[in-house]
N, C-alpha and C. Protein backbone atom coordinates (compact mmCIF):
# COMPACT_ATOMS: atom_id res chain seq x y z
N UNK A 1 -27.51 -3.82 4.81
CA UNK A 1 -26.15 -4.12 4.41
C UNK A 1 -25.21 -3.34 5.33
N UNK A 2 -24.18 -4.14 6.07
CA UNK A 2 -22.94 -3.62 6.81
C UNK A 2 -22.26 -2.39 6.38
N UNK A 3 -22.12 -1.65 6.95
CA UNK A 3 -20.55 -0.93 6.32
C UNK A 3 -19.47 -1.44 5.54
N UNK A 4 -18.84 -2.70 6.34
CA UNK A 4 -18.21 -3.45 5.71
C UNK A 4 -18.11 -3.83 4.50
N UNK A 5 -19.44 -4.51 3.91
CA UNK A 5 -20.16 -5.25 3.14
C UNK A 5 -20.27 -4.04 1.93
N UNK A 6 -20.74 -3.25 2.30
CA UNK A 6 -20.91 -2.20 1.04
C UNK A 6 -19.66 -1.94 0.35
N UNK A 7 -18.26 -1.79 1.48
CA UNK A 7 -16.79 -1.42 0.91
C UNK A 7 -16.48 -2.24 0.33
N UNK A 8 -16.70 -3.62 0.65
CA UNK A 8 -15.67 -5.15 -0.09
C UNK A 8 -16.69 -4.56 -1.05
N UNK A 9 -17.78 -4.76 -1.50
CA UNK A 9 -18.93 -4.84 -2.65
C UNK A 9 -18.55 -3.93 -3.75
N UNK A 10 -18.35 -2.58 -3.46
CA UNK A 10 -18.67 -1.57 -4.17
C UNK A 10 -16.80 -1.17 -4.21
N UNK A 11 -15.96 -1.14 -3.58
CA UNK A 11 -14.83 -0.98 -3.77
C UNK A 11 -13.43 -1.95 -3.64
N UNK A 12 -13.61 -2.94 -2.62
CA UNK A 12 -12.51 -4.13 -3.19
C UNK A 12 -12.61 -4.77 -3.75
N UNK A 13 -13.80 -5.19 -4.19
CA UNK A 13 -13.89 -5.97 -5.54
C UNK A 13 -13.57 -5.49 -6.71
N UNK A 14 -13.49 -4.30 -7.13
CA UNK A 14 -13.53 -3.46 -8.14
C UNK A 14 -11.91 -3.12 -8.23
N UNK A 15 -11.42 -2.70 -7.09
CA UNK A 15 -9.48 -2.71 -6.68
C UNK A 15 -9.01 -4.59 -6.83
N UNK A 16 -9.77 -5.29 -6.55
CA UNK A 16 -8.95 -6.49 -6.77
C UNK A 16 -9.00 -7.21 -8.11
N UNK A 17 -9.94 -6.78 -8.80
CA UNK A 17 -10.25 -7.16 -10.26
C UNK A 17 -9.18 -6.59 -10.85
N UNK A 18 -9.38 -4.67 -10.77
CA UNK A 18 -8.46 -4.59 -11.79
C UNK A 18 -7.17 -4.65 -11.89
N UNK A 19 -6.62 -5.16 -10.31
CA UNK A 19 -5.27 -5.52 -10.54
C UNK A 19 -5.23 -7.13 -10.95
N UNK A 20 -6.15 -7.88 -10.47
CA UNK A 20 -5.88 -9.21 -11.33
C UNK A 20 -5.66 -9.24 -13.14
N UNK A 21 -7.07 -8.44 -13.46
CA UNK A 21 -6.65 -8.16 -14.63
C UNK A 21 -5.65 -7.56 -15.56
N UNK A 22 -4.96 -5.97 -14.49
CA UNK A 22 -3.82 -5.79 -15.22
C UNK A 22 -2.65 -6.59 -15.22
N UNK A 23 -2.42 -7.30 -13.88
CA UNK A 23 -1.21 -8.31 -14.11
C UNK A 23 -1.64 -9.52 -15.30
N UNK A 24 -2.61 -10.04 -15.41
CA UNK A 24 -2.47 -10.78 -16.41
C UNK A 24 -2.38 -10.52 -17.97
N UNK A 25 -3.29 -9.27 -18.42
CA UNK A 25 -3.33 -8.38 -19.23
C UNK A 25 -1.59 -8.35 -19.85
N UNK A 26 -1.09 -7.64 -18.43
CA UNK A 26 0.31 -6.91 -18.71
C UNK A 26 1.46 -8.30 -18.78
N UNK A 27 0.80 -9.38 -18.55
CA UNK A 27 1.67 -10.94 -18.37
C UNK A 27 1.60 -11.34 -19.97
N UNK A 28 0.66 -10.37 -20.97
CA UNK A 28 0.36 -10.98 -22.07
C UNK A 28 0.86 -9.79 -23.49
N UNK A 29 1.01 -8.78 -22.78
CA UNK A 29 1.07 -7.11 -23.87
C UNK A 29 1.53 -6.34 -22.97
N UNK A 30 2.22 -5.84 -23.04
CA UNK A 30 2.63 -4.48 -23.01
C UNK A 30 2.14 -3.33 -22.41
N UNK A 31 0.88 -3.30 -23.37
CA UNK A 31 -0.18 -2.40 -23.25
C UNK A 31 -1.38 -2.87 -22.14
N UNK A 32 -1.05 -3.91 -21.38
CA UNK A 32 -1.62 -4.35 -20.74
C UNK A 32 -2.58 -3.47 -19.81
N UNK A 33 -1.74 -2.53 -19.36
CA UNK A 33 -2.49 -0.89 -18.34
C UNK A 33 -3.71 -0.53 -18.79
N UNK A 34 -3.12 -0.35 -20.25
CA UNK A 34 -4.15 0.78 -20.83
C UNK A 34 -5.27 -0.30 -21.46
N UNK A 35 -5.17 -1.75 -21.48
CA UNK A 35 -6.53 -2.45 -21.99
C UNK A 35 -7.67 -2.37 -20.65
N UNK A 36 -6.42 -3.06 -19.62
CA UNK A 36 -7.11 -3.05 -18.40
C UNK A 36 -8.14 -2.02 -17.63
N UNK A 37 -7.76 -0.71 -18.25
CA UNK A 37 -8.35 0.60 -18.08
C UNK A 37 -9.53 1.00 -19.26
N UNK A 38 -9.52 0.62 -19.93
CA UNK A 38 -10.54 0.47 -20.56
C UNK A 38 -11.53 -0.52 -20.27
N UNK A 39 -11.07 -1.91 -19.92
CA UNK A 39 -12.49 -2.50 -19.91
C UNK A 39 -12.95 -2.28 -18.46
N UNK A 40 -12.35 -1.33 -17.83
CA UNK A 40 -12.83 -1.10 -16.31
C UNK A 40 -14.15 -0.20 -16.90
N UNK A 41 -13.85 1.18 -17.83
CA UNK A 41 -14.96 1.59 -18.51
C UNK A 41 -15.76 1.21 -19.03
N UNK A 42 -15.64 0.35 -20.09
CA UNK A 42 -16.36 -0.79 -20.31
C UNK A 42 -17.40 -1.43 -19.66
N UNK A 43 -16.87 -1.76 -18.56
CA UNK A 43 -17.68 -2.47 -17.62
C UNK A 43 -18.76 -2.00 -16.79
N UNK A 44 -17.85 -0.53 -16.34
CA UNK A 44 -19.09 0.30 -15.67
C UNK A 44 -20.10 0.75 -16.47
N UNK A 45 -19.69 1.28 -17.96
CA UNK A 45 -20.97 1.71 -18.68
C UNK A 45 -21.87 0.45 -18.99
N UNK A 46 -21.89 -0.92 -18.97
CA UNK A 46 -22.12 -1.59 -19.38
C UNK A 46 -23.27 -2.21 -18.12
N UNK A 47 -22.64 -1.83 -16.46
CA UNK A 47 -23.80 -1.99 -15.76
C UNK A 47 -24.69 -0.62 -15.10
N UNK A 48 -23.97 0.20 -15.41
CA UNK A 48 -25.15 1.13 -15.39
C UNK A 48 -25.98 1.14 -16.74
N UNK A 49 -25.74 0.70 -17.88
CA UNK A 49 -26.61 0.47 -18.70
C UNK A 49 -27.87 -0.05 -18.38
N UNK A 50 -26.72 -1.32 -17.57
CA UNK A 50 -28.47 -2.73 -17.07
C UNK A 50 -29.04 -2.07 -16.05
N UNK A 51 -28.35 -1.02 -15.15
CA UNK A 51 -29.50 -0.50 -14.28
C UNK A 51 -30.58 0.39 -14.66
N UNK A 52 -30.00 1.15 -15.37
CA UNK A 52 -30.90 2.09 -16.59
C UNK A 52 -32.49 0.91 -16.86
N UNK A 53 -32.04 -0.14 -18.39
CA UNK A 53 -32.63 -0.66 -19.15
C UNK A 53 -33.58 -1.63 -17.55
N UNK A 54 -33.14 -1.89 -16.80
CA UNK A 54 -34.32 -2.72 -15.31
C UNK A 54 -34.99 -1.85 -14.42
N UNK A 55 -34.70 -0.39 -14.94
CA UNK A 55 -35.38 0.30 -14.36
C UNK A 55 -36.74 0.56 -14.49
N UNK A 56 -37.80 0.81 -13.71
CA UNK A 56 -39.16 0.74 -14.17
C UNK A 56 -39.64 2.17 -15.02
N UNK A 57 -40.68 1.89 -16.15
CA UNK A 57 -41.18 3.39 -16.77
C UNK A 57 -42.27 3.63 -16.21
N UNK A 58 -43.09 2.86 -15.56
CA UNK A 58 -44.24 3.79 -14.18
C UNK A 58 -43.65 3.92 -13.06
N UNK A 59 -44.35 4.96 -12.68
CA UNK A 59 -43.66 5.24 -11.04
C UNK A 59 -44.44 3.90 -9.83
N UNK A 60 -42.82 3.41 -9.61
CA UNK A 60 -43.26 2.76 -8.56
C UNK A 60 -43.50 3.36 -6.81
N UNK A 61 -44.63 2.49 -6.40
CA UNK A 61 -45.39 3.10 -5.53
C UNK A 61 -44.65 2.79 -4.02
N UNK A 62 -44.43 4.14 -3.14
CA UNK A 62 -43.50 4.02 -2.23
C UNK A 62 -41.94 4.46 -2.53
N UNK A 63 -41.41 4.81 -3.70
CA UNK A 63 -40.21 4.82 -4.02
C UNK A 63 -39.49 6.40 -4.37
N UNK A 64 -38.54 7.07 -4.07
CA UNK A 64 -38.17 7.74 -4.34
C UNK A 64 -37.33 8.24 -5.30
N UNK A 65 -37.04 7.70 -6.04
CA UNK A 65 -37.30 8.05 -7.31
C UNK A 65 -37.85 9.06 -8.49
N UNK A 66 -36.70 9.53 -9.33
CA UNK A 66 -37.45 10.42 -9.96
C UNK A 66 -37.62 9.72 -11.51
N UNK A 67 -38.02 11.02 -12.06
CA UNK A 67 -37.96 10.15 -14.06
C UNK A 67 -36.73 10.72 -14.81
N UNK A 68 -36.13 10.41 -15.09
CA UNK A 68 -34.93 10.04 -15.88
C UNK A 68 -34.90 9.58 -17.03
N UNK A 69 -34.80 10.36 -18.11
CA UNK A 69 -35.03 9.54 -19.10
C UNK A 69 -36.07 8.67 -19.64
N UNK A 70 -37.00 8.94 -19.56
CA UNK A 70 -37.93 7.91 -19.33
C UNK A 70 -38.05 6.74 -18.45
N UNK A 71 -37.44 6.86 -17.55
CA UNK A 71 -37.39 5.60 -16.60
C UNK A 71 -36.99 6.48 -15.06
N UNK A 72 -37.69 5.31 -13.86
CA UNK A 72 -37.64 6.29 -12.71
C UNK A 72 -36.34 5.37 -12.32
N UNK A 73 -35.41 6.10 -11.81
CA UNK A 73 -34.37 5.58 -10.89
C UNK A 73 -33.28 6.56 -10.65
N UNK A 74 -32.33 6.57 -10.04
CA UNK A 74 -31.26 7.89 -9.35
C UNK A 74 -29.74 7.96 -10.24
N UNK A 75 -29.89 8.35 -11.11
CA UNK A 75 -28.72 8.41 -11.94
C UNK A 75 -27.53 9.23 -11.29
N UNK A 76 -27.96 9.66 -10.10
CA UNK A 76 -26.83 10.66 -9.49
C UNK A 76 -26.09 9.30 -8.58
N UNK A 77 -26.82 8.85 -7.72
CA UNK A 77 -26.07 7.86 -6.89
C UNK A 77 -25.60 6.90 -7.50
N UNK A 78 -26.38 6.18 -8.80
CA UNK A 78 -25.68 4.93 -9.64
C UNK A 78 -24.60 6.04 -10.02
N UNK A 79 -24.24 7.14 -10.53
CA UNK A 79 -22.93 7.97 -10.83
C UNK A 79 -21.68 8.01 -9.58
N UNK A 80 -22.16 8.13 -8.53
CA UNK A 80 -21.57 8.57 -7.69
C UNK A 80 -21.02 6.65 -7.33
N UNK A 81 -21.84 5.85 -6.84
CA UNK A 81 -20.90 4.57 -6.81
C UNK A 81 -20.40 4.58 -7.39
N UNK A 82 -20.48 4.46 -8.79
CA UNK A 82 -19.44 3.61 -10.16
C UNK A 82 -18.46 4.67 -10.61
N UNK A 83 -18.49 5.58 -10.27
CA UNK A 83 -17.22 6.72 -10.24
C UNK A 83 -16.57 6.82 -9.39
N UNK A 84 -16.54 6.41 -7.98
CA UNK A 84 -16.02 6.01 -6.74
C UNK A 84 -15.46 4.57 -6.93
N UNK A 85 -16.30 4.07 -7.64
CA UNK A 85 -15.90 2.43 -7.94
C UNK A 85 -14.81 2.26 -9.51
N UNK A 86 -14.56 3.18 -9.89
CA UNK A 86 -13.84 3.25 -11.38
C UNK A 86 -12.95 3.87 -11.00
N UNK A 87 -12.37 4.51 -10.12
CA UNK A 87 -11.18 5.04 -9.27
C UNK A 87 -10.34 4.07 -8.39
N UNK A 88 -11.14 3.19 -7.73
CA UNK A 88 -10.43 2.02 -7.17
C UNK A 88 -10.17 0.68 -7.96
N UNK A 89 -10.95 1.01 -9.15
CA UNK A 89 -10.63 0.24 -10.46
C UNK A 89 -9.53 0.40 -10.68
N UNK A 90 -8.78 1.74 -11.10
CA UNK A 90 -7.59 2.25 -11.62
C UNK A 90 -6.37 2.05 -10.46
N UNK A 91 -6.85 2.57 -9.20
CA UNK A 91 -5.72 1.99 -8.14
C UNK A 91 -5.67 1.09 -8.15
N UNK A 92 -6.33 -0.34 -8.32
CA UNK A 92 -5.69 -1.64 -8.83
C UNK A 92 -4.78 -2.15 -9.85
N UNK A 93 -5.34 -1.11 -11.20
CA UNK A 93 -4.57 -1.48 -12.38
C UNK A 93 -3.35 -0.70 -11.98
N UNK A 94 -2.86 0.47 -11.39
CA UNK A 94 -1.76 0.77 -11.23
C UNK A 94 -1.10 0.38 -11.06
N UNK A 95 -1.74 -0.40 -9.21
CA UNK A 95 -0.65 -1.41 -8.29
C UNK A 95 -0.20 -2.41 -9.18
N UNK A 96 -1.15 -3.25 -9.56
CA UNK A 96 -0.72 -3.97 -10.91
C UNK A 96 0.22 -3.88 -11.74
N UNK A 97 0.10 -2.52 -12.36
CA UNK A 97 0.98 -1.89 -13.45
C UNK A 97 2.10 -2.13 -12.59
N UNK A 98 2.46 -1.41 -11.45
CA UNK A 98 4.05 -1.40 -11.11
C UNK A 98 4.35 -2.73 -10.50
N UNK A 99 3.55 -3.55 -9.89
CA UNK A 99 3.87 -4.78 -9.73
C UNK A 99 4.82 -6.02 -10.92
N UNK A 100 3.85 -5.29 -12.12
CA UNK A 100 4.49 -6.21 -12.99
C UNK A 100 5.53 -5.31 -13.73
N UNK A 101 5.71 -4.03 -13.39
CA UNK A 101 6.92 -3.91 -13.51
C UNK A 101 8.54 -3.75 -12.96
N UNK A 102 8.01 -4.19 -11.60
CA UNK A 102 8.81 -4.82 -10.71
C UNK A 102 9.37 -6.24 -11.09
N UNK A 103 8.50 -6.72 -11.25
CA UNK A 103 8.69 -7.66 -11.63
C UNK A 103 9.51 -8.44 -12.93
N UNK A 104 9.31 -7.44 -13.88
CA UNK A 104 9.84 -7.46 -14.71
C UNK A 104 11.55 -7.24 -15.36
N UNK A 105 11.36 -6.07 -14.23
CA UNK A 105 12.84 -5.54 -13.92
C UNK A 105 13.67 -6.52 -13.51
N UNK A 106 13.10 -7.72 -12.37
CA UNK A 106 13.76 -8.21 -11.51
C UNK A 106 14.27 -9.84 -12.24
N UNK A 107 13.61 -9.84 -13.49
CA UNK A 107 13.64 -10.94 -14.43
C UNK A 107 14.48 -10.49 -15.50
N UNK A 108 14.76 -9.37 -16.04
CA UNK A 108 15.81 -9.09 -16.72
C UNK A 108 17.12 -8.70 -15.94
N UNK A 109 17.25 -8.70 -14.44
CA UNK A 109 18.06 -8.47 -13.43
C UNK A 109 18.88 -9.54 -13.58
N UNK A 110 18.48 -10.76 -13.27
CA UNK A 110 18.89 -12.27 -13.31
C UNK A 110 19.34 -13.04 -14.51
């Protein structure tokens, strides 16, 4: 996998979601920020869950890997993406956030 490829993957997708979601969120409530910021949590606990639960309980052969919980796989690096990736989550919902309140401003302006 590219350099490239890993950044769109693991971080603009994750920045372009959650500003899609907070503008629409915030197009619908108020509270739009703070839903949007939650199901960003949501979401990450929800796939490091599935990496957890697909992880293997014998040690697979060739792999580096330790045991965790009863299961072998790297809970430091799945931490370290999706906490890197739940930060550019939130710089989306921000941009978002002030987008639509730019926006908003500029509709009670008129």
């Amino acid at each position: 996998m590219s350099n490239s490829t890993f950044f769109a993957l693991w971080f603009l997708v994750p920045f372009l979601s959650g500003l899609g979601l907070t503008l629409f969120l915030r197009a619908l409530s108020r509270w739009g920020s703070l839903w949007a910021a939650l199901a960003g949590v949501v979401l990450a606990f929800g796939i490091v869950l599935s990496i957890y639960l697909s992880s293997p309980r014998t040690y697979p052969a060739g792999s580096e890997t330790e045991l965790y919980l009863g299961r072998y796989w790297e809970p430091q690096f799945v931490g370290i993406i999706f906490g890197w990736g739940f930060v550019f989550w939130l710089m989306g919902a921000g941009v978002g956030a002030a987008v639509a309140a730019v926006c908003r401003r500029r509709s009670f302006e008129t």
